[in-house]
Protein backbone atom coordinates (compact mmCIF):
# COMPACT_ATOMS: atom_id res chain seq x y z
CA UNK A 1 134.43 298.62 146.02
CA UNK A 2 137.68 296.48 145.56
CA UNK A 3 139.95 300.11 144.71
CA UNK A 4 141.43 299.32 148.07
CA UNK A 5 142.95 296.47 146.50
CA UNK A 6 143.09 297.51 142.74
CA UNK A 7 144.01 301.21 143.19
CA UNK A 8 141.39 304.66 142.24
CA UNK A 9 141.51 306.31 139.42
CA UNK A 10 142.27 309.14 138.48
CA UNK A 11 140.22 311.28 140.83
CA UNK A 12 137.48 313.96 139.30
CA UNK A 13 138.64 317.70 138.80
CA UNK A 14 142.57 316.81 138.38
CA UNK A 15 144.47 317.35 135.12
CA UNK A 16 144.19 314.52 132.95
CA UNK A 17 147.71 313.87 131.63
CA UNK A 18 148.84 314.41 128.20
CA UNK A 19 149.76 311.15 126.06
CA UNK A 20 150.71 310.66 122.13
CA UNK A 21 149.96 307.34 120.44
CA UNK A 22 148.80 305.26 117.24
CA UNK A 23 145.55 304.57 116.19
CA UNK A 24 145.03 301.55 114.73
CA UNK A 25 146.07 303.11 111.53
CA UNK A 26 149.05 304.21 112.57
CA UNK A 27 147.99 307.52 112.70
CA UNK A 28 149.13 309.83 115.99
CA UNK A 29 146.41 310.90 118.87
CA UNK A 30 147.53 313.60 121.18
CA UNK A 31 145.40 314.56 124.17
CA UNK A 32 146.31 318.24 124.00
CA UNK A 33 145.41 318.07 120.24
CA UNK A 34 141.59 317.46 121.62
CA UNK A 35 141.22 320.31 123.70
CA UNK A 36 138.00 322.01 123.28
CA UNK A 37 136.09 318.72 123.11
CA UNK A 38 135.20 316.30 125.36
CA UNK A 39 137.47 313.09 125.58
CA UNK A 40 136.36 309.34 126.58
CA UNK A 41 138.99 306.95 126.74
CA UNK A 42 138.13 303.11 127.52
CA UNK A 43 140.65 301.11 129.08
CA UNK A 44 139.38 297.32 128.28
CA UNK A 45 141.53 294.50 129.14
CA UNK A 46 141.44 292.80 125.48
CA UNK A 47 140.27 292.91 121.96
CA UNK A 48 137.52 290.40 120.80
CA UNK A 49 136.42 289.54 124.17
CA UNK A 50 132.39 289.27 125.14
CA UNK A 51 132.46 292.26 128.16
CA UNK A 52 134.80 294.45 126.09
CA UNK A 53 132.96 294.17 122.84
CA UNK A 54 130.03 294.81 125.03
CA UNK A 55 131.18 297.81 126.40
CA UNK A 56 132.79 299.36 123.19
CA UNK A 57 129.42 298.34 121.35
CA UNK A 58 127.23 300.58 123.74
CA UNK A 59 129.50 303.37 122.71
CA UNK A 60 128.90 302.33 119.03
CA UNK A 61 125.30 302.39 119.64
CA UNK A 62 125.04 305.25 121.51
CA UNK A 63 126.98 307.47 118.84
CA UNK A 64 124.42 310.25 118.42
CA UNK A 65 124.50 311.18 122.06
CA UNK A 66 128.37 311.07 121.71
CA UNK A 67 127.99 313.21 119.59
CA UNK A 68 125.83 315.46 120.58
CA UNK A 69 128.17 316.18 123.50
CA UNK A 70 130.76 317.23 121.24
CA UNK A 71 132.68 313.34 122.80
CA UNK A 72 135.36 311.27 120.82
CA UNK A 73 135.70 308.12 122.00
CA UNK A 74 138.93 306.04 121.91
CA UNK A 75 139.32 302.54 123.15
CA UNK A 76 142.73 302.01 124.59
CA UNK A 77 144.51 298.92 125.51
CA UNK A 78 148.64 297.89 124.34
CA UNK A 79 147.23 295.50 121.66
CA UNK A 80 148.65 296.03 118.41
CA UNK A 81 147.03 298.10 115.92
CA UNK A 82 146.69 295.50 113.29
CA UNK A 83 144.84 293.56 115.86
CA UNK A 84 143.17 296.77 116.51
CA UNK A 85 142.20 296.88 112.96
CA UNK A 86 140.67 293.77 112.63
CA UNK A 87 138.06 294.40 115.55
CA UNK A 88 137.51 298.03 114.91
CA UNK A 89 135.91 296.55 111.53
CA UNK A 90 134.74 293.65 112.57
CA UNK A 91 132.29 295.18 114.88
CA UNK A 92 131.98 298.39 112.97
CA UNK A 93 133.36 300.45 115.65
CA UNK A 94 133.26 304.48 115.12
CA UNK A 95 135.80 305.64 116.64
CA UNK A 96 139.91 304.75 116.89
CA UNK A 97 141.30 302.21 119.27
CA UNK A 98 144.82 303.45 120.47
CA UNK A 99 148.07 300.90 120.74
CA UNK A 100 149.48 301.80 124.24
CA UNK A 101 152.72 300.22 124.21
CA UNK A 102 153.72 299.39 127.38
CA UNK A 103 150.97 300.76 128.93
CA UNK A 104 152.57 303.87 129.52
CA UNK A 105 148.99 305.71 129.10
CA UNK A 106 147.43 302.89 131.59
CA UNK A 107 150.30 303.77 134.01
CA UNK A 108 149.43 307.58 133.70
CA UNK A 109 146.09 306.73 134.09
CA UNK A 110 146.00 304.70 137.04
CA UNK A 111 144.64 302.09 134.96
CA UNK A 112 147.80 299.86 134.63
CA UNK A 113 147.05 295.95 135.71
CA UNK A 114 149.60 292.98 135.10
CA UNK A 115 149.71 292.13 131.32
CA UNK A 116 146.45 294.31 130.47
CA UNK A 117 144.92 297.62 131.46
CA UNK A 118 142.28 297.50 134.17
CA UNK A 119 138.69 297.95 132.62
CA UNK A 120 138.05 301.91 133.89
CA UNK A 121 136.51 305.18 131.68
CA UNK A 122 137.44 308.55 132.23
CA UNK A 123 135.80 311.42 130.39
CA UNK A 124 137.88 314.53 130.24
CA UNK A 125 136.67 318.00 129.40
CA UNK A 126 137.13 320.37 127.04
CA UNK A 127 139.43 321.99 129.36
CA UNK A 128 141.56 318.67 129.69
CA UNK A 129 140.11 318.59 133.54
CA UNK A 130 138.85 315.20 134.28
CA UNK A 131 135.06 315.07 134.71
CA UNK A 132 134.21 311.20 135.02
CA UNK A 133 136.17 308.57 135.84
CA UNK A 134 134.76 305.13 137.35
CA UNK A 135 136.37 301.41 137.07
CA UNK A 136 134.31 298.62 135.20
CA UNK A 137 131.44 299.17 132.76
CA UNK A 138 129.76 301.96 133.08
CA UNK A 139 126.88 303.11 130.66
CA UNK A 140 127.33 305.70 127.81
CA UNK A 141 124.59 307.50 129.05
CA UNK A 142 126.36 308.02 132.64
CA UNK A 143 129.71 309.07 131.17
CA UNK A 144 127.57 311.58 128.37
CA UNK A 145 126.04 313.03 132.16
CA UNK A 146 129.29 314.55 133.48
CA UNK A 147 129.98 316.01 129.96
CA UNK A 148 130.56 320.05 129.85
């Protein structure tokens, strides 16, 4: 639609690059530590805000069919992690939100926009070959579809 202007993502069947970073813990997430699962990473712009509490909510609520795909989920945005913190528990989110500093995983991912991450998913495979990747909000249920 507007990825004329705004740039594609990542496009289906390439290598998803590797990253390292905190959790909102503090505790280290490395893609190649995943491998033999299915990954979903959510780029959302900000923390606390109505469409990206929406969208990490329908991943909250749709938990058993992550699951059942053998998916982690990690929200991903350069906010810090105590920020992180707060709205991980606030809205009782299962799953890790990572601190990209910088945006150097945005960047990697083609998902790098101004001050904040442009709102895009990408699920990658246990293989660590992209399967999914789409800008704005898509359902859980149409990411869980192109999981292997």
């Amino acid at each position: 639609m507007l990825d004329w202007v705004l740039g594609a993502p990542l496009t289906v069947g390439t290598p998803a690059p590797d990253f390292t970073a905190q959790d909102q813990d503090g505790n280290p997430v490395s893609l190649k530590s995943l491998r033999g699962r299915n990954v979903i990473l959510v780029f959302y712009p900000a923390d606390d805000t109505a469409v990206c509490t929406k969208q990490l909510c329908e991943f909250r609520d749709s938990w058993s069919s992550v699951a059942s795909k053998n998916a982690v989920v990690f929200g991903v945005n350069p906010a810090k992690p105590a920020r992180h913190g707060k709205f991980k528990q606030k809205y009782e989110l299962p799953f890790p939100l990572l601190f990209d500093e910088n945006q150097k995983i945005a960047k990697a991912y083609q998902s790098a926009f101004s001050f904040a991450p442009r709102r895009t998913v990408y699920l990658i495979g246990p293989d660590g070959i992209v399967r999914f990747a789409k800008r704005g909000k898509p359902l859980p249920s149409e990411v869980l579809a192109a999981a292997t």
